[in-house]
N, C-alpha and C. Protein backbone atom coordinates (compact mmCIF):
# COMPACT_ATOMS: atom_id res chain seq x y z
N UNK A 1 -20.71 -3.99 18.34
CA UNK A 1 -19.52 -3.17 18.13
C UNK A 1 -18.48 -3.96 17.32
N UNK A 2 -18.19 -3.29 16.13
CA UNK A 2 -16.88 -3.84 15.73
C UNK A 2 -15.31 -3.51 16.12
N UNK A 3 -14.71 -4.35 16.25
CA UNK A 3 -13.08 -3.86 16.24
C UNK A 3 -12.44 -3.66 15.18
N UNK A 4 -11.87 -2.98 15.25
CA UNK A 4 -11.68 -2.03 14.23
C UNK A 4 -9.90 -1.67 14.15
N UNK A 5 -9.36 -1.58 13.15
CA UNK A 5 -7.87 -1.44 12.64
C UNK A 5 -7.88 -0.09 11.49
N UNK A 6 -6.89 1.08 11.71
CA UNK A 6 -6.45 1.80 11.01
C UNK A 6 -4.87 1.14 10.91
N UNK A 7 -4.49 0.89 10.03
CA UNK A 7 -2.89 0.42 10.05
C UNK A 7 -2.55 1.36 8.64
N UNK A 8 -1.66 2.35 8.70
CA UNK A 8 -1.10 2.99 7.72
C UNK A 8 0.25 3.54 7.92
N UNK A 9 0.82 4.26 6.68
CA UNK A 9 2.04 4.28 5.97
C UNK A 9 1.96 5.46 5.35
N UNK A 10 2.49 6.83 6.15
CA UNK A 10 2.92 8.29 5.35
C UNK A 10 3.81 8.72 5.55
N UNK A 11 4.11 9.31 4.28
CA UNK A 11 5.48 10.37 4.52
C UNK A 11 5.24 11.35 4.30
N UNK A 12 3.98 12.47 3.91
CA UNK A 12 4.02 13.67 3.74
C UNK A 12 2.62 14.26 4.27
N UNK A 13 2.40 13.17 4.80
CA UNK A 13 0.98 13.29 5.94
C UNK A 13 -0.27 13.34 5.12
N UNK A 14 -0.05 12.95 3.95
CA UNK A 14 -1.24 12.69 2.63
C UNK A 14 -2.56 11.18 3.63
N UNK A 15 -1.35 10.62 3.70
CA UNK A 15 -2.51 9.47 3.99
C UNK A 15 -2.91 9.19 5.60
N UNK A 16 -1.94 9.97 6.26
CA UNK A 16 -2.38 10.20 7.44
C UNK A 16 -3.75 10.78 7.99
N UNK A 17 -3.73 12.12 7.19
CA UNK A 17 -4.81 12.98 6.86
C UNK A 17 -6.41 11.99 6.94
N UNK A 18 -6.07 10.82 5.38
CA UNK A 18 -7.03 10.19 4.98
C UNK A 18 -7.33 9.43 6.46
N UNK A 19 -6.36 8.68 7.08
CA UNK A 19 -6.61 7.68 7.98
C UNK A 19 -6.80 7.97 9.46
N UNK A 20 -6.67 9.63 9.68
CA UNK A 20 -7.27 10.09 11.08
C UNK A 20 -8.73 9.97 10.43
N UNK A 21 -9.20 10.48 9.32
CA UNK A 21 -10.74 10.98 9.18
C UNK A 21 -11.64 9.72 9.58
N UNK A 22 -11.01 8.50 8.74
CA UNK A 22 -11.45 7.26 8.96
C UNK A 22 -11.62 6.82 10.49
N UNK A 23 -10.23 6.81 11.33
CA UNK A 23 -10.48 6.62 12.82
C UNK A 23 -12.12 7.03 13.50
N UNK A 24 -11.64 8.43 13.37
CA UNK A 24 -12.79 9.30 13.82
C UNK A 24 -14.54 8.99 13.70
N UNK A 25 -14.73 8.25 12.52
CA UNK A 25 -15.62 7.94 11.30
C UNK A 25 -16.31 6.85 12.29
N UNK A 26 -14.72 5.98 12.90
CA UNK A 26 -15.28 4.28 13.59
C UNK A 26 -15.70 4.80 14.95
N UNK A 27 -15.07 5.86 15.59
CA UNK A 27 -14.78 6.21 16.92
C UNK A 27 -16.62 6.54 17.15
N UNK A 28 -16.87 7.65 15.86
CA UNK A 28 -18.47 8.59 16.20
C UNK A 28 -19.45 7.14 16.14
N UNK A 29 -18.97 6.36 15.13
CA UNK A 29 -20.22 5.75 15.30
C UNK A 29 -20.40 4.35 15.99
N UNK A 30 -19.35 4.56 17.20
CA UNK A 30 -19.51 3.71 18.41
C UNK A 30 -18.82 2.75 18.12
N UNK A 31 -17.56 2.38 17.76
CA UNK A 31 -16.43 1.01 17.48
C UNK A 31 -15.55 1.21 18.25
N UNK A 32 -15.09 0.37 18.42
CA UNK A 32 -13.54 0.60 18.74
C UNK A 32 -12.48 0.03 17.72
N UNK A 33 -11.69 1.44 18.01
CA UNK A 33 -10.52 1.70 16.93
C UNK A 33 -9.00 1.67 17.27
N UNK A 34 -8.22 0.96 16.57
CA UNK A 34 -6.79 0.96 16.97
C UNK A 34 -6.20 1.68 16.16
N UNK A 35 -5.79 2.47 16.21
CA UNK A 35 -5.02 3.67 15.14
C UNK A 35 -3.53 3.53 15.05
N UNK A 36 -2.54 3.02 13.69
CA UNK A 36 -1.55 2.80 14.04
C UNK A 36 -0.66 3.13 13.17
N UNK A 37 0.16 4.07 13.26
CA UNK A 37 0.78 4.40 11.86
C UNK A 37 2.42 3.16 12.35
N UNK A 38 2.57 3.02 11.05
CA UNK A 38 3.86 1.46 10.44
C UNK A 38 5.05 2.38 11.21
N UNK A 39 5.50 1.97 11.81
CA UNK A 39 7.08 1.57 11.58
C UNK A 39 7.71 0.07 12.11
N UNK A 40 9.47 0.73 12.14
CA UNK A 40 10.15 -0.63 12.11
C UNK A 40 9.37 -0.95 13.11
N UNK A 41 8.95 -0.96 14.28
CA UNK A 41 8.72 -1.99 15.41
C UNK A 41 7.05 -2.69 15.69
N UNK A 42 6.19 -2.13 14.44
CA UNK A 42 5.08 -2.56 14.19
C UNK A 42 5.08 -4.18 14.16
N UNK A 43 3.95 -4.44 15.01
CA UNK A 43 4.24 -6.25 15.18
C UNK A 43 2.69 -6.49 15.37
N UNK A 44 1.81 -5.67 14.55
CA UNK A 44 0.11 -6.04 15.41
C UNK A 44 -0.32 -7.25 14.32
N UNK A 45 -0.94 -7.42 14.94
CA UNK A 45 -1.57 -8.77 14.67
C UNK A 45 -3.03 -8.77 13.75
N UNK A 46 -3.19 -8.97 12.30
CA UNK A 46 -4.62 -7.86 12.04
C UNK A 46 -5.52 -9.27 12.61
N UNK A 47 -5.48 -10.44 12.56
CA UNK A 47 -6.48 -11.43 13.15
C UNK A 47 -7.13 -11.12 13.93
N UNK A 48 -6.20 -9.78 14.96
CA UNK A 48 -7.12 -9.60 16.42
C UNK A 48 -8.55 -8.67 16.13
N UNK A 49 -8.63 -8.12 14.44
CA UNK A 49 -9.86 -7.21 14.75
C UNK A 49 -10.44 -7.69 13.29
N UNK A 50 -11.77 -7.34 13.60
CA UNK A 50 -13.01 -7.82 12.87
C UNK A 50 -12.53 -6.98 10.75
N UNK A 51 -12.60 -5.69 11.49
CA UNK A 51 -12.83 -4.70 10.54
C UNK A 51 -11.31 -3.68 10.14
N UNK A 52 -10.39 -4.49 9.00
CA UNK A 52 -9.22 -3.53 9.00
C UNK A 52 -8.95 -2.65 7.45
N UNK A 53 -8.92 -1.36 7.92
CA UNK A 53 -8.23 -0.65 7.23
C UNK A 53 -7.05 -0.74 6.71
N UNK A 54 -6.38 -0.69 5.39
CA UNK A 54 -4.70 -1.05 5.94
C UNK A 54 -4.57 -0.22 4.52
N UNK A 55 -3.40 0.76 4.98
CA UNK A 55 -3.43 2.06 3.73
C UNK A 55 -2.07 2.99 3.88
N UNK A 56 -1.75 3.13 2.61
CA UNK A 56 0.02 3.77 2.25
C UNK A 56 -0.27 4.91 1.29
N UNK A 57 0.67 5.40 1.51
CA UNK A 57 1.35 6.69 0.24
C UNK A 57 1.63 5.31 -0.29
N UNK A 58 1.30 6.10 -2.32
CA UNK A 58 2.10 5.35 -3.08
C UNK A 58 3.69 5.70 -3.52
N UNK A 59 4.29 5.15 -3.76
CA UNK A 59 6.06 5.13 -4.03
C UNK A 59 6.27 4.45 -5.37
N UNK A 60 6.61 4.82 -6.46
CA UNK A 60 6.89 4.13 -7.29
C UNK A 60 5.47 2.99 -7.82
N UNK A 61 4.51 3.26 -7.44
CA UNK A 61 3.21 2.70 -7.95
C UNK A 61 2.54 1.19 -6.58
N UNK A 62 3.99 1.38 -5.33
CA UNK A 62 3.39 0.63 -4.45
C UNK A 62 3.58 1.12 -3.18
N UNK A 63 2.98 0.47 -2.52
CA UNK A 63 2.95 1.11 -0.82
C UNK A 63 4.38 1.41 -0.63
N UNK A 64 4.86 2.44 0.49
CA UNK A 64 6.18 2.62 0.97
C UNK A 64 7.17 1.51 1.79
N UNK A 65 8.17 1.79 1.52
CA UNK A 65 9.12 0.68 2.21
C UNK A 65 8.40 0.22 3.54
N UNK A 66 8.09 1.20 4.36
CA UNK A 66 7.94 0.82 5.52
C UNK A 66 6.63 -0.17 5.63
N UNK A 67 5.55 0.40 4.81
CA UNK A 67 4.44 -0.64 4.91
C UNK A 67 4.55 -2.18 4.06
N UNK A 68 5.53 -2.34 3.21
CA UNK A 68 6.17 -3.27 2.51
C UNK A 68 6.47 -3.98 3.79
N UNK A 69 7.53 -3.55 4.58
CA UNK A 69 8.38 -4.36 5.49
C UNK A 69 7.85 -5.13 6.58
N UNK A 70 6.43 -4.42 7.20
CA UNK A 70 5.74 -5.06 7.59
C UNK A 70 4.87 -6.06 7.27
N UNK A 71 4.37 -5.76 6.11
CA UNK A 71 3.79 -6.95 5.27
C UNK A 71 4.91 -7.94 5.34
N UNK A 72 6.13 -7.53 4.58
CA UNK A 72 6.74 -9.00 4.96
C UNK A 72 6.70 -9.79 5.62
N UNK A 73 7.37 -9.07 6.59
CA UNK A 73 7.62 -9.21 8.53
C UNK A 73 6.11 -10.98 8.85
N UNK A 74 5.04 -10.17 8.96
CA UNK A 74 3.48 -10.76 9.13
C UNK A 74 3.54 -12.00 8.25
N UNK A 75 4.41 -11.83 6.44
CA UNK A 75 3.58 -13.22 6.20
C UNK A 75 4.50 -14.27 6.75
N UNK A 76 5.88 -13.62 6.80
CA UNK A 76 6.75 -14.54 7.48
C UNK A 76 6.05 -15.47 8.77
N UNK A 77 5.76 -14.87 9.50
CA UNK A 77 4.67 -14.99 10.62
C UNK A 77 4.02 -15.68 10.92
N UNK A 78 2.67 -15.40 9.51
CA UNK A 78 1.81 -16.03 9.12
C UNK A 78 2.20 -17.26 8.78
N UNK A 79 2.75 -17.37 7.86
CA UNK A 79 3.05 -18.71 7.07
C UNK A 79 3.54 -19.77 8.48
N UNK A 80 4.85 -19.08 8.91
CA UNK A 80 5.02 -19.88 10.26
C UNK A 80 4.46 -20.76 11.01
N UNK A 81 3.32 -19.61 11.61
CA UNK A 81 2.68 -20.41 12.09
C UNK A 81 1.15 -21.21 11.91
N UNK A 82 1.30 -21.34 10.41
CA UNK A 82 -0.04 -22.14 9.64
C UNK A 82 -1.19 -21.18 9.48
N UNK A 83 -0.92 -20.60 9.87
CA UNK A 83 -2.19 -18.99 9.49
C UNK A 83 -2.78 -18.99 8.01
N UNK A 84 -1.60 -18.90 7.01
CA UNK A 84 -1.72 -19.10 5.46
C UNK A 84 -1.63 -20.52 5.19
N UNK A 85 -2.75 -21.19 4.59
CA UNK A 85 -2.72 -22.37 4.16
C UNK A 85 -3.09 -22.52 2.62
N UNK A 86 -2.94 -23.75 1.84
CA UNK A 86 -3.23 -23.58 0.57
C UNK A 86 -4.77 -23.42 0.10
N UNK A 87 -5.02 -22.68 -0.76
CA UNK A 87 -6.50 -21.97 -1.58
C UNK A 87 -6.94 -20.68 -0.04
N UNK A 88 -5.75 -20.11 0.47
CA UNK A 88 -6.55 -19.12 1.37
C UNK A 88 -7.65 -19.24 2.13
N UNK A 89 -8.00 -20.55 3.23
CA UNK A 89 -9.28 -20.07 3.38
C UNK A 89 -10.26 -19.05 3.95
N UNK A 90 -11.46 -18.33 3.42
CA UNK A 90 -11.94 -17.32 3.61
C UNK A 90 -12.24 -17.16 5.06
N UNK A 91 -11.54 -16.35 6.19
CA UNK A 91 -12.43 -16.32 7.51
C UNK A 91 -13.35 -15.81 7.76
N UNK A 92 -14.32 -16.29 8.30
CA UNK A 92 -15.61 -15.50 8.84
C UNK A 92 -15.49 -14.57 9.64
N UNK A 93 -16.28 -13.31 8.92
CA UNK A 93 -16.82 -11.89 9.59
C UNK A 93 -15.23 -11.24 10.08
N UNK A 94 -13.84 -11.67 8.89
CA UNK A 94 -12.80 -10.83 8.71
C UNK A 94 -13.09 -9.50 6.92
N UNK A 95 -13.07 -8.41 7.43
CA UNK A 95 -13.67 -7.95 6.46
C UNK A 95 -12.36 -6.23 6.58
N UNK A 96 -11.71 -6.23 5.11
CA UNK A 96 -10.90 -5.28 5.04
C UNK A 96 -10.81 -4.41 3.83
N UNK A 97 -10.67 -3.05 3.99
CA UNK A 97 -10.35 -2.52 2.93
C UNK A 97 -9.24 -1.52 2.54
N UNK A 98 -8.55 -1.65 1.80
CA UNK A 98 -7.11 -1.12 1.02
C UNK A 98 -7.72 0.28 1.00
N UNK A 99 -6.42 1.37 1.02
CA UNK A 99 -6.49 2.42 0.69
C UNK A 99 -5.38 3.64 0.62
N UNK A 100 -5.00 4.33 -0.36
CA UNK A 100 -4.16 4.85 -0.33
C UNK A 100 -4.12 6.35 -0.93
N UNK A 101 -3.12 7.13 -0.63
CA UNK A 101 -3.34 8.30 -1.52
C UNK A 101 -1.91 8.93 -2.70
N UNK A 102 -2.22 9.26 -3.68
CA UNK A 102 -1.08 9.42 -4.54
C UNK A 102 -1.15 10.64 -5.34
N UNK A 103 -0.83 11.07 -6.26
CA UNK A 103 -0.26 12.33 -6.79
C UNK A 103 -0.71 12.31 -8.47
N UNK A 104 -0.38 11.01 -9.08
CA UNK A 104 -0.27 10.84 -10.31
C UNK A 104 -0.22 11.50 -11.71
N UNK A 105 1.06 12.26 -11.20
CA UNK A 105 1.21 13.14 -12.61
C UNK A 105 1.47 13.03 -13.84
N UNK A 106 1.44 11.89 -13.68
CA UNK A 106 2.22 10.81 -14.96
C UNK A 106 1.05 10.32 -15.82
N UNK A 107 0.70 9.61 -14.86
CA UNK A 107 -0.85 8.35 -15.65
C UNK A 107 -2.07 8.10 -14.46
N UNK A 108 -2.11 9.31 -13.80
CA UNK A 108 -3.19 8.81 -13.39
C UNK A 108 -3.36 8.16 -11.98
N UNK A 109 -4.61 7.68 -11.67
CA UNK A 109 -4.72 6.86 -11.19
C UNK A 109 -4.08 5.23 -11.50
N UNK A 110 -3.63 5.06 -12.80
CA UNK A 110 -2.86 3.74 -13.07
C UNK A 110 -1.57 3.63 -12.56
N UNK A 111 -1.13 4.84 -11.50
CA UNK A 111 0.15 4.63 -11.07
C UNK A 111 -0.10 4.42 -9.48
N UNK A 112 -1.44 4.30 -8.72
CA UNK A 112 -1.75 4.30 -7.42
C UNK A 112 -3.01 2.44 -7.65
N UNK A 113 -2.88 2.16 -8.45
CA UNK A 113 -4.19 0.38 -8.86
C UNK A 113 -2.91 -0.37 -7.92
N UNK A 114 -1.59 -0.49 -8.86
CA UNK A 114 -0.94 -1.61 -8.23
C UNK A 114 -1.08 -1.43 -6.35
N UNK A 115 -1.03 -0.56 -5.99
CA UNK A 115 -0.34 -0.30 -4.41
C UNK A 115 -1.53 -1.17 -4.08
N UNK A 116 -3.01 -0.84 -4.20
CA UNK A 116 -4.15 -1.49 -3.58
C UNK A 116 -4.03 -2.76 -4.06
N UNK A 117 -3.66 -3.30 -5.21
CA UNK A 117 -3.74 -4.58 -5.38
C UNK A 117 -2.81 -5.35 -4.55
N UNK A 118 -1.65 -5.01 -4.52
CA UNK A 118 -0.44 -5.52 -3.60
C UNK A 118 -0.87 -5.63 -2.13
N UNK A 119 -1.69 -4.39 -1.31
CA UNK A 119 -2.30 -4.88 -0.02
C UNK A 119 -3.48 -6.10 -0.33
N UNK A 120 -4.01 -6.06 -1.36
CA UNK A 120 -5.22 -6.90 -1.52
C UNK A 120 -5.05 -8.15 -1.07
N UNK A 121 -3.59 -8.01 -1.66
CA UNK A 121 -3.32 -9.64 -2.33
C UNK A 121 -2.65 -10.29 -0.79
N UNK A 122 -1.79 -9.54 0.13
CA UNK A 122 -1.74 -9.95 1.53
C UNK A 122 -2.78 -9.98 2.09
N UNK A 123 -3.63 -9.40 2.45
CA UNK A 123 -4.77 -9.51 2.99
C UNK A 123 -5.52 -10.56 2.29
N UNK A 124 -5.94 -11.11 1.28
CA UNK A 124 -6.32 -12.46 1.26
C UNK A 124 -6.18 -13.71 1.38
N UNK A 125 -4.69 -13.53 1.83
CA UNK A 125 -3.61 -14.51 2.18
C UNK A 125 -3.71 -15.13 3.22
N UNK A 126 -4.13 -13.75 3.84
CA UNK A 126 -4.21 -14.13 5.54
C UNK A 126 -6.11 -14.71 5.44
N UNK A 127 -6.69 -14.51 4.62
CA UNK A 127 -8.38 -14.73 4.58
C UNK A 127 -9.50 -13.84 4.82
N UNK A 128 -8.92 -12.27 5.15
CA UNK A 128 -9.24 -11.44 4.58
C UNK A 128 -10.75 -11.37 3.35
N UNK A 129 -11.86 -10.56 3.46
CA UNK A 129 -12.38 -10.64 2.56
C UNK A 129 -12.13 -8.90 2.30
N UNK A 130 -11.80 -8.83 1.61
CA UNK A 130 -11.49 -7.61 1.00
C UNK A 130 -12.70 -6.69 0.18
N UNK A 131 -13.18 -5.41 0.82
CA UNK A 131 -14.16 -5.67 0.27
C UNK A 131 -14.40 -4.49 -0.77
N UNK A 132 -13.41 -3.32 -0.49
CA UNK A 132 -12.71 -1.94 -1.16
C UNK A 132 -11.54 -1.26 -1.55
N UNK A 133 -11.17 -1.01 -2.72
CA UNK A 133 -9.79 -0.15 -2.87
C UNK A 133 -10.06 1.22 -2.67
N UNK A 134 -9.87 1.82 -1.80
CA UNK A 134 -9.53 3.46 -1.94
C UNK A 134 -8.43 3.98 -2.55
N UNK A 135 -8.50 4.76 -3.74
CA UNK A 135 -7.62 5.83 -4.12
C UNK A 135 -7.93 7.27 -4.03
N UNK A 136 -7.45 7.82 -3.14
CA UNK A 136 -7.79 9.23 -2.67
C UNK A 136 -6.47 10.41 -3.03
N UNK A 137 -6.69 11.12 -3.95
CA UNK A 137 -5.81 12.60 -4.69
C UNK A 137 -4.94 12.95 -3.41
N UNK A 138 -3.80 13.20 -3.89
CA UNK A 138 -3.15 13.79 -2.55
C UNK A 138 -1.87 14.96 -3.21
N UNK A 139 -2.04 15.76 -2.60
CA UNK A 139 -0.80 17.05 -3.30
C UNK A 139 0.46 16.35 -3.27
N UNK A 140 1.45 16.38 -4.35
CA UNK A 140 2.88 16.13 -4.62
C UNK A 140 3.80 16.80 -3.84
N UNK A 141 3.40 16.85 -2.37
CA UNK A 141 4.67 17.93 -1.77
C UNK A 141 5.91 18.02 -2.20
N UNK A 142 6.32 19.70 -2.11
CA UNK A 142 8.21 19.60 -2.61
C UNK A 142 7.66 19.33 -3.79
N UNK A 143 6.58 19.42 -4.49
CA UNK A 143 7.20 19.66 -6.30
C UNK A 143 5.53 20.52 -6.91
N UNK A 144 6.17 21.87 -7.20
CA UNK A 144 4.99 22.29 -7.62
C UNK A 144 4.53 21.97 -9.03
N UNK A 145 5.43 21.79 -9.75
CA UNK A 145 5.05 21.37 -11.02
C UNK A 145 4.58 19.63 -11.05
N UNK A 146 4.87 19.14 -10.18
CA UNK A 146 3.87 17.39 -10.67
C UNK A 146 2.26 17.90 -9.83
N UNK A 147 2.11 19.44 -8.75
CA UNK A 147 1.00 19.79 -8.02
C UNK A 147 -0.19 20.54 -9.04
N UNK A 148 0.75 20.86 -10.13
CA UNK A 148 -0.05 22.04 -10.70
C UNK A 148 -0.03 21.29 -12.25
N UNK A 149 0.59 20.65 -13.09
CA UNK A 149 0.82 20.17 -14.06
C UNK A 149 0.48 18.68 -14.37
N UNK A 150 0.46 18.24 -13.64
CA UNK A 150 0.28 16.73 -13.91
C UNK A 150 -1.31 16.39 -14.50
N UNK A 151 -1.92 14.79 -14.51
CA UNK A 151 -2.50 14.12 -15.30
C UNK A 151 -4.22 15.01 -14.68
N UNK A 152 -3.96 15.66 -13.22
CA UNK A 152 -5.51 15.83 -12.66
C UNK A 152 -5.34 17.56 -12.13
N UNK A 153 -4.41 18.35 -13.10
CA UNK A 153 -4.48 19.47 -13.18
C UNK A 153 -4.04 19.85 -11.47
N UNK A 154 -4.63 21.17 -11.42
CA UNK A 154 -3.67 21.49 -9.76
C UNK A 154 -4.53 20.85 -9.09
N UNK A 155 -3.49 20.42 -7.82
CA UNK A 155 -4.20 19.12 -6.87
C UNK A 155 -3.55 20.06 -5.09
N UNK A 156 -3.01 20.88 -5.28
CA UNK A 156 -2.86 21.48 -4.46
C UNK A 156 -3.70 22.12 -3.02
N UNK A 157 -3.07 21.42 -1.95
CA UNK A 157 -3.98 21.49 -0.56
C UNK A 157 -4.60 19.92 -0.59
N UNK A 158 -4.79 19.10 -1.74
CA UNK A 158 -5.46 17.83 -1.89
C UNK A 158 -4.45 16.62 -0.93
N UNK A 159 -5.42 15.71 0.06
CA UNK A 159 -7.17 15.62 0.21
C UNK A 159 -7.23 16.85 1.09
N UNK A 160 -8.07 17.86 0.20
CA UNK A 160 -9.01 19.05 1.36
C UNK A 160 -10.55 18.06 1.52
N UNK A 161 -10.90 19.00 2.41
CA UNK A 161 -12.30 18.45 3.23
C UNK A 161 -13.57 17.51 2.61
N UNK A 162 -13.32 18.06 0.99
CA UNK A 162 -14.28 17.56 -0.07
C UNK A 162 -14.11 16.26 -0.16
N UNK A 163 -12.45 15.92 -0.67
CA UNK A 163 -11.68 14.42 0.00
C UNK A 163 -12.44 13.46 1.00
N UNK A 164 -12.19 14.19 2.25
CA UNK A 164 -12.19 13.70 3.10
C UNK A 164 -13.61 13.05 3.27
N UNK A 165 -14.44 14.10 3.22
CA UNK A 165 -15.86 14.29 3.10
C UNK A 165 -16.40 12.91 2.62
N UNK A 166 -15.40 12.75 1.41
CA UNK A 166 -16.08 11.00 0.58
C UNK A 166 -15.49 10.07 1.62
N UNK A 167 -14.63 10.05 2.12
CA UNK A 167 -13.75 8.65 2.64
C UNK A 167 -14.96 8.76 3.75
N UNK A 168 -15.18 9.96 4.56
CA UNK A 168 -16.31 10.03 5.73
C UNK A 168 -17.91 8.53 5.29
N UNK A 169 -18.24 9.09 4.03
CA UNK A 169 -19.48 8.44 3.78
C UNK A 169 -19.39 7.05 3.31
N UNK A 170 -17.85 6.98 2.70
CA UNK A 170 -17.42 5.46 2.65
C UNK A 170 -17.45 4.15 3.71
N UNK A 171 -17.10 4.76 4.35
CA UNK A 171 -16.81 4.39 5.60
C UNK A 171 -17.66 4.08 6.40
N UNK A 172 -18.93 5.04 6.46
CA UNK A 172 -20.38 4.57 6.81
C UNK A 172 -21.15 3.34 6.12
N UNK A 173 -20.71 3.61 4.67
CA UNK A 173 -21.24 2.44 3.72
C UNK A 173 -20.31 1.48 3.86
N UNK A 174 -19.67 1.51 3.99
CA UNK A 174 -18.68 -0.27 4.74
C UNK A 174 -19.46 -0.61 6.16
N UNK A 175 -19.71 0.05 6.90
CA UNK A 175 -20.64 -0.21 8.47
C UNK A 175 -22.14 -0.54 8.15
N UNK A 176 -22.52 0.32 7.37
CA UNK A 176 -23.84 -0.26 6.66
C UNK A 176 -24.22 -1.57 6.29
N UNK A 177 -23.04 -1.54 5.76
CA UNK A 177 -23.17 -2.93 4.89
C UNK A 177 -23.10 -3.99 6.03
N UNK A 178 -22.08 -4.10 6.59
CA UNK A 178 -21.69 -5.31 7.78
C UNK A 178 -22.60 -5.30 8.36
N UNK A 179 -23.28 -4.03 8.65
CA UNK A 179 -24.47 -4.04 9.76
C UNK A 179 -25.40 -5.03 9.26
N UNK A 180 -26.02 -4.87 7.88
CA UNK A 180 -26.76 -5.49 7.46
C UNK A 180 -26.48 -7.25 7.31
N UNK A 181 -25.08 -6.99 6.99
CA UNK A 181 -24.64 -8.74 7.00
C UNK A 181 -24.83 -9.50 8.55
N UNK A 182 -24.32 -8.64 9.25
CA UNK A 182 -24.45 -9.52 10.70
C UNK A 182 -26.22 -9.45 10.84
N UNK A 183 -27.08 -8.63 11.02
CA UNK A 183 -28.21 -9.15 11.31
C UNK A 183 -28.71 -10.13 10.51
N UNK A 184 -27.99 -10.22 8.91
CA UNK A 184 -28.42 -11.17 7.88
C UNK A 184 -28.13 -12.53 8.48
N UNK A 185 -26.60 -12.31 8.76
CA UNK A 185 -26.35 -13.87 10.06
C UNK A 185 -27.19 -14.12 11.19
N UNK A 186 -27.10 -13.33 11.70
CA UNK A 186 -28.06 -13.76 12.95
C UNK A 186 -29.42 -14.52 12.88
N UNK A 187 -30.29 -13.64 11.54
CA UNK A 187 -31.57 -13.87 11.25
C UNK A 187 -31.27 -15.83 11.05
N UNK A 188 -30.01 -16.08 10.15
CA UNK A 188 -30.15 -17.01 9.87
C UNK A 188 -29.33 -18.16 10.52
N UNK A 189 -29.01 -17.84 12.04
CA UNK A 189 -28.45 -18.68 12.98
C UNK A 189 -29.68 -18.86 13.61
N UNK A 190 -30.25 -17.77 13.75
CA UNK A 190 -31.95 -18.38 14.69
C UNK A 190 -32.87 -19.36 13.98
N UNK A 191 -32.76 -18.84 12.71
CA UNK A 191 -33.88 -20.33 11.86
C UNK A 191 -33.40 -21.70 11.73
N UNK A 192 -31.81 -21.57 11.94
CA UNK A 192 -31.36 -22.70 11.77
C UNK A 192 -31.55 -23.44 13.56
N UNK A 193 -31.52 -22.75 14.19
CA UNK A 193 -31.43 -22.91 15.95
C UNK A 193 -33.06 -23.62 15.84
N UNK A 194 -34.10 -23.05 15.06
CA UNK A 194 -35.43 -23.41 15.15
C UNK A 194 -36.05 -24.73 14.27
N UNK A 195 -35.39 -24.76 13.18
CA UNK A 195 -35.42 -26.21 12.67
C UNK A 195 -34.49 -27.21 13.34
N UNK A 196 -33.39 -26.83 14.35
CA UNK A 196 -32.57 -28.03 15.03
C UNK A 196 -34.26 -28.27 16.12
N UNK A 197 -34.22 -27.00 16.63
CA UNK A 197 -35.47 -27.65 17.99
C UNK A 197 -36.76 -27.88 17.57
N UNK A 198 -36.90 -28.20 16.28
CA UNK A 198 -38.21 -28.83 15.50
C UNK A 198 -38.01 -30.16 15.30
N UNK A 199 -36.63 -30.11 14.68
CA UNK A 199 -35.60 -31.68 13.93
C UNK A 199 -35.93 -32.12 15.77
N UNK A 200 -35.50 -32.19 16.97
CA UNK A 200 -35.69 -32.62 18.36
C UNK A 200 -36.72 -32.74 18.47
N UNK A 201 -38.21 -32.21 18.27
CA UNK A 201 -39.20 -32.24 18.97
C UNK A 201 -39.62 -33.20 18.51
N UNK A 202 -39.88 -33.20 17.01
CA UNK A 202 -40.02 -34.43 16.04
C UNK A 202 -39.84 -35.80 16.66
N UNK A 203 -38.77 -36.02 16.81
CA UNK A 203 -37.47 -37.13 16.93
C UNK A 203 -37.86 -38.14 18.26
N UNK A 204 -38.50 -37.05 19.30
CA UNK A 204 -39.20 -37.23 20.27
C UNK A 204 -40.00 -37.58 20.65
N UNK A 205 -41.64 -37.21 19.74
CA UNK A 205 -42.33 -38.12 19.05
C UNK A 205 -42.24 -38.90 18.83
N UNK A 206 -41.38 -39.37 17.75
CA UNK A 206 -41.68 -40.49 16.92
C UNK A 206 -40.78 -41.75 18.62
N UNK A 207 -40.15 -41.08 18.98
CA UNK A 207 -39.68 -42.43 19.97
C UNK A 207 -40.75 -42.62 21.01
């Protein structure tokens, strides 16, 4: 079983949407999940779980104040207390992926890259292996013309189920994958366990 982190950041229930489906996703296929939407008094700790989600509405091309403030808050934290050291080092079987949802009536998806890069870049800080950006369509509430006019034509009701539907199979293929990495570890903690009690048997012999 992995432990598991939803940590997100909405204001018009765009990415909320995205980050119940995800919960649900860890919940069916037997994890345990901490589901946590940001505010001021957010203080979790992502070290404590294996597998974190961490995902905002975009604002101006980056996560929202509130998921900003917590990031702060953490590296302050971090740094503090020696958590972040120099060249990041990579922790073992910490494995996370960015994700967010935006509108982009302007340019696109080139106005929702920075937000994922900006979580990326905390999350590797902390040692994090980062292993996905999600950008998932989300309706422009309160403005029908950036809903119906903008760069991806009408986006209205967006993420509907079709949305969701992908983040669903994503999400399996992130579990997939780990699945396969941890038995890949294991396979190769036992061969190494079997050449130590060969390297002994040897050794034994010869004395």
């Amino acid at each position: 079983m992995i432990k598991s982190l939803v940590l997100y950041s909405s204001i018009t229930g765009n990415t909320e949407k995205v980050a119940k489906r995800m919960a649900d996703v860890l919940r069916t296929e037997g994890h345990d999940v901490a589901f946590v939407k940001v505010d001021e008094k957010t203080n979790v700790d992502l070290l404590a779980y294996d597998l974190v989600f961490l995902g905002s509405a975009v604002h101006q091309w980056l996560p929202t104040k509130m998921l900003m403030n917590y990031v702060k808050h953490m590296l302050k934290r971090y740094f503090s207390s020696g958590v972040i050291a120099p060249s990041s080092p990579i922790r073992p079987c910490k494995y996370a992926v960015c994700f967010c949802t935006y509108s982009g009536p302007h340019t696109g998806i080139s106005e929702a890259i920075p937000a994922t890069k900006w979580m990326k870049a905390f999350l590797e800080h902390v040692g994090f292996t980062v292993l996905e950006e999600w950008h998932t369509i989300g309706e422009f509430r309160n403005s029908e013309e950036n809903s119906t006019k903008g760069r991806f034509g009408n986006i209205k009701g967006r993420p509907d189920e079709h949305d969701l539907a992908e983040i669903e199979d994503r999400v399996i293929g992130i579990l997939n994958a780990l699945k396969l990495c941890k038995n890949e570890t294991s396979t190769r903690d036992d061969a190494l366990k079997d050449i130590t009690k060969t390297d002994s048997l040897e050794e034994e012999q010869r004395s």
